[in-house]
Protein backbone atom coordinates (compact mmCIF):
# COMPACT_ATOMS: atom_id res chain seq x y z
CA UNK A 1 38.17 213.52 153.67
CA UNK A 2 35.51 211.07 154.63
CA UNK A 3 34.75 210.06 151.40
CA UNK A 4 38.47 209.32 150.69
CA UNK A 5 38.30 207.12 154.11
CA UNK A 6 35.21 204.93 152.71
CA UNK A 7 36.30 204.33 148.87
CA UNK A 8 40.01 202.87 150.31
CA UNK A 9 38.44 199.72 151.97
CA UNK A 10 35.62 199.25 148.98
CA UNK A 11 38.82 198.97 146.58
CA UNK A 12 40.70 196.68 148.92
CA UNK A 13 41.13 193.02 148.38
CA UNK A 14 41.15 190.03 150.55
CA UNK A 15 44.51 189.01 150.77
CA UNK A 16 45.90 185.76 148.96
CA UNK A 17 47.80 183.19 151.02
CA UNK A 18 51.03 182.85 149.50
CA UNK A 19 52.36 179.11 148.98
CA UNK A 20 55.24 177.80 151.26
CA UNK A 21 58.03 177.73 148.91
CA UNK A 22 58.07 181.86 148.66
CA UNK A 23 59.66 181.45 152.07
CA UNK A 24 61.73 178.84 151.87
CA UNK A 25 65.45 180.84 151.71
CA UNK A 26 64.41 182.40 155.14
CA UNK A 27 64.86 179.01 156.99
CA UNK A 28 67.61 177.67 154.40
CA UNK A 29 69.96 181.02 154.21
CA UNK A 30 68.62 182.80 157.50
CA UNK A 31 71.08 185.38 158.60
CA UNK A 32 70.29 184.44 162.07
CA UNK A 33 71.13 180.75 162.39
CA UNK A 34 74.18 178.86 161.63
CA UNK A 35 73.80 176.49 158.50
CA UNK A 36 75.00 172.61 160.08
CA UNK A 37 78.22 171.45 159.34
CA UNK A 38 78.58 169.06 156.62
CA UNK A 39 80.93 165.90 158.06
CA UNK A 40 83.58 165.02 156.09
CA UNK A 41 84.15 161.15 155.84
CA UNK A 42 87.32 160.77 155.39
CA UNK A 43 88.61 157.98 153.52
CA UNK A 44 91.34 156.05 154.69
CA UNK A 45 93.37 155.37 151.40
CA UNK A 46 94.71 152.13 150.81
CA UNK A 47 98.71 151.98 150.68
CA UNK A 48 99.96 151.23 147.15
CA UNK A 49 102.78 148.77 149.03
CA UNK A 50 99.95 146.63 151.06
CA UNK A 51 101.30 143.72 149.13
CA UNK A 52 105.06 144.36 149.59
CA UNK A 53 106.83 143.88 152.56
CA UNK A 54 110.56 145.24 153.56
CA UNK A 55 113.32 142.88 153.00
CA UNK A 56 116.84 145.71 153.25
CA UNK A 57 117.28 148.68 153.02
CA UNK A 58 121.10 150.69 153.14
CA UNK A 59 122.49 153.91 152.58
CA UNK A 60 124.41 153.91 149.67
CA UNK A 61 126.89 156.86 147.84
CA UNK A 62 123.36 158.73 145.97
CA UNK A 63 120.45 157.62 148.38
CA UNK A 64 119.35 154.24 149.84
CA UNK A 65 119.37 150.93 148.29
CA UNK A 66 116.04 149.07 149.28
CA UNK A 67 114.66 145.72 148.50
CA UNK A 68 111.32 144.86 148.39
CA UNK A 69 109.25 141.28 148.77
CA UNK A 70 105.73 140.67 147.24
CA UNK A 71 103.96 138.78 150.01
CA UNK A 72 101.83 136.45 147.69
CA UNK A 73 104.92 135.65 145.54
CA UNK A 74 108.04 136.02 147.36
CA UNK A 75 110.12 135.00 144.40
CA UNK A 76 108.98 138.92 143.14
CA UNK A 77 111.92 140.89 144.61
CA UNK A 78 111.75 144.77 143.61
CA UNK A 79 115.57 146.49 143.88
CA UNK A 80 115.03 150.17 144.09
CA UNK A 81 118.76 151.86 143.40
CA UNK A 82 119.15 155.61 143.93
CA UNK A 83 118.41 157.14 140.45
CA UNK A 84 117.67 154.58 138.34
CA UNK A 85 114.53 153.87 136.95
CA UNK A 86 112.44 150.59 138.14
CA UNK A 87 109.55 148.61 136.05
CA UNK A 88 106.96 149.70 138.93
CA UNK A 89 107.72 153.25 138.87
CA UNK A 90 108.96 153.26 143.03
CA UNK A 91 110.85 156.01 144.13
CA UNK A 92 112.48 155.94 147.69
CA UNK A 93 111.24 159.06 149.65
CA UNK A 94 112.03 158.88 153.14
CA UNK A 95 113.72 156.22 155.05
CA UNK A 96 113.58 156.35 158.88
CA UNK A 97 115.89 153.77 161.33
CA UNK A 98 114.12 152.59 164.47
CA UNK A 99 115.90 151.67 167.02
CA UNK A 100 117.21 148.13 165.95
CA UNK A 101 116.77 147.12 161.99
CA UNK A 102 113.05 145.86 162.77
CA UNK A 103 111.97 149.21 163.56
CA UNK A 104 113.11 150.59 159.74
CA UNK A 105 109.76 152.07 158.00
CA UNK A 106 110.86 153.61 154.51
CA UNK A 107 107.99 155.76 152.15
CA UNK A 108 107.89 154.89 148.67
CA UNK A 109 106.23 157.15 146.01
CA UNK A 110 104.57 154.75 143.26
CA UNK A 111 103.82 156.58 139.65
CA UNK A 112 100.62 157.60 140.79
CA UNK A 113 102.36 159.94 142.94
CA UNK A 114 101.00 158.20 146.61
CA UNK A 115 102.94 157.19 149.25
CA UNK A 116 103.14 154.21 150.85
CA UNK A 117 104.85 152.97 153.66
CA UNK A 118 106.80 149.20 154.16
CA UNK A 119 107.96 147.93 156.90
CA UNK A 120 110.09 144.28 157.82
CA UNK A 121 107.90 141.94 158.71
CA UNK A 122 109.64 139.00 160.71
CA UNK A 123 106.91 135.96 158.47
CA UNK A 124 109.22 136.98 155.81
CA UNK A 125 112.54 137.64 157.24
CA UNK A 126 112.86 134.28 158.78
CA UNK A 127 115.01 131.82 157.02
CA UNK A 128 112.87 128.59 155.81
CA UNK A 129 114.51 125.28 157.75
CA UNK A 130 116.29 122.85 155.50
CA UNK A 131 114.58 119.45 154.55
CA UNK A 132 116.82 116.77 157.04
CA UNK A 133 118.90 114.49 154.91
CA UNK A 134 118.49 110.73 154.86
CA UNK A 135 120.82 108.85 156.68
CA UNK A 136 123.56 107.17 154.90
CA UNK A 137 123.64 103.88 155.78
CA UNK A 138 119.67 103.44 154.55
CA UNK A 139 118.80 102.41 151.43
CA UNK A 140 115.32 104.06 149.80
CA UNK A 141 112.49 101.93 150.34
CA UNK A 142 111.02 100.53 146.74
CA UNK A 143 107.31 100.65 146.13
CA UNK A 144 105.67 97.16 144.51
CA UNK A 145 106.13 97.79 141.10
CA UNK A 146 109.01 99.95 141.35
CA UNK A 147 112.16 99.63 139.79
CA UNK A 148 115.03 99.97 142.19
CA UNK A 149 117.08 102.95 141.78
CA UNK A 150 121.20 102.34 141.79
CA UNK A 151 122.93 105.15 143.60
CA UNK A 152 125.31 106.88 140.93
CA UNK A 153 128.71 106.71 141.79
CA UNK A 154 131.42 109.53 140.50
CA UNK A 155 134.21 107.90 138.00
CA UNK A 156 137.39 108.60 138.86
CA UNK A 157 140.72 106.82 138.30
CA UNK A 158 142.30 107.67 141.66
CA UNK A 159 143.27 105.52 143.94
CA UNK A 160 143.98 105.16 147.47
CA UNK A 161 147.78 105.25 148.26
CA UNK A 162 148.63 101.34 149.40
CA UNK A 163 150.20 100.42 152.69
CA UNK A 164 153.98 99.90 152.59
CA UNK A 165 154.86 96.95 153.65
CA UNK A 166 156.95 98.17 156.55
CA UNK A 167 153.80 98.86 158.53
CA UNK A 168 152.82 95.43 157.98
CA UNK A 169 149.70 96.34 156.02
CA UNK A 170 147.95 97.97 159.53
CA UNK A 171 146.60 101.22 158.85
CA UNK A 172 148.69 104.15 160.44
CA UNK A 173 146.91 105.41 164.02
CA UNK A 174 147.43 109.04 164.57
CA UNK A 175 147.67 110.34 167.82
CA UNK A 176 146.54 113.66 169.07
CA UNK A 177 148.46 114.82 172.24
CA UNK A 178 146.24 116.44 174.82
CA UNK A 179 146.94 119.80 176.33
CA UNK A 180 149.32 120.20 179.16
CA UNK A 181 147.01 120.76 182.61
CA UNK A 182 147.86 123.76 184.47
């Protein structure tokens, strides 16, 4: 038995060091620690109807009738009628009533299938001012080297009834009676 004692460590070999990477799933998949939770960024997505605003909306016999402006070109008016097809591919999904007609939001699914909301917005719902007329009595002003424009005036062949000569020629005064006082 000694001699089996002494021949083990002459056959023995100096250990090797083993490189770094042999170990690596012990500190990557250890079953005692809790791998770090990954943060999810989430994305805000852009609404397909950023560029539309809300311009009427009403219940009608099938769904809701809704009108659409485009704010860069508010010529652009999308009508979206229950069940029929539009150019854009909008479908009304949901509209909710605030409590006065400012507070309407409706969704609208685009073909894409996302849904964006519209809202009113009161830059667009106000009614542009009219230019002010010129007074009547003023002529245009001409420019130097400017021909002077002639007013048109309508042809027409009717004329003014004449004064009978019982009244002397004076035109006829009308008079308005006032209400009786109380």
């Amino acid at each position: 038995m000694v001699g089996l004692i002494l021949v083990l460590p002459l056959g023995a070999q100096v250990p090797k060091k083993q490189p770094l990477g042999r170990y690596s799933e012990l500190w990557t998949k250890s079953a005692f620690t809790i791998p770090p939770i990954k943060e999810v960024v989430e994305i805000e997505e852009e609404n397909p109807l950023e560029e539309y605003t809300l311009a009427g909306a009403c219940e009608v016999e099938g769904g809701w009738f809704v009108v659409l402006i485009n704010k860069k070109e508010r010529d652009k008016r999308i009508r979206l009628h229950p069940g029929e097809k539009n150019e854009e591919g909008f479908e009304v999904v949901k509209v909710d009533r605030g409590s006065s007609y400012m507070d309407t939001r409706v969704e609208i699914k685009n073909r894409s299938g996302k849904i964006g909301a519209v809202e009113y917005d009161e830059k667009f719902i106000v009614l542009k001012k009219a230019t002010p007329r010129a007074p009547a009595g003023k002529q245009p002003t001409v420019k130097p080297g400017q021909k002077p424009t002639t007013p048109q005036r309508p042809t027409t062949t009717s004329k003014r009834p004449s004064t009978s000569s019982s009244s002397g020629g004076k035109p006829r005064v009308r008079r308005i009676p006032s209400p009786p006082s109380r």
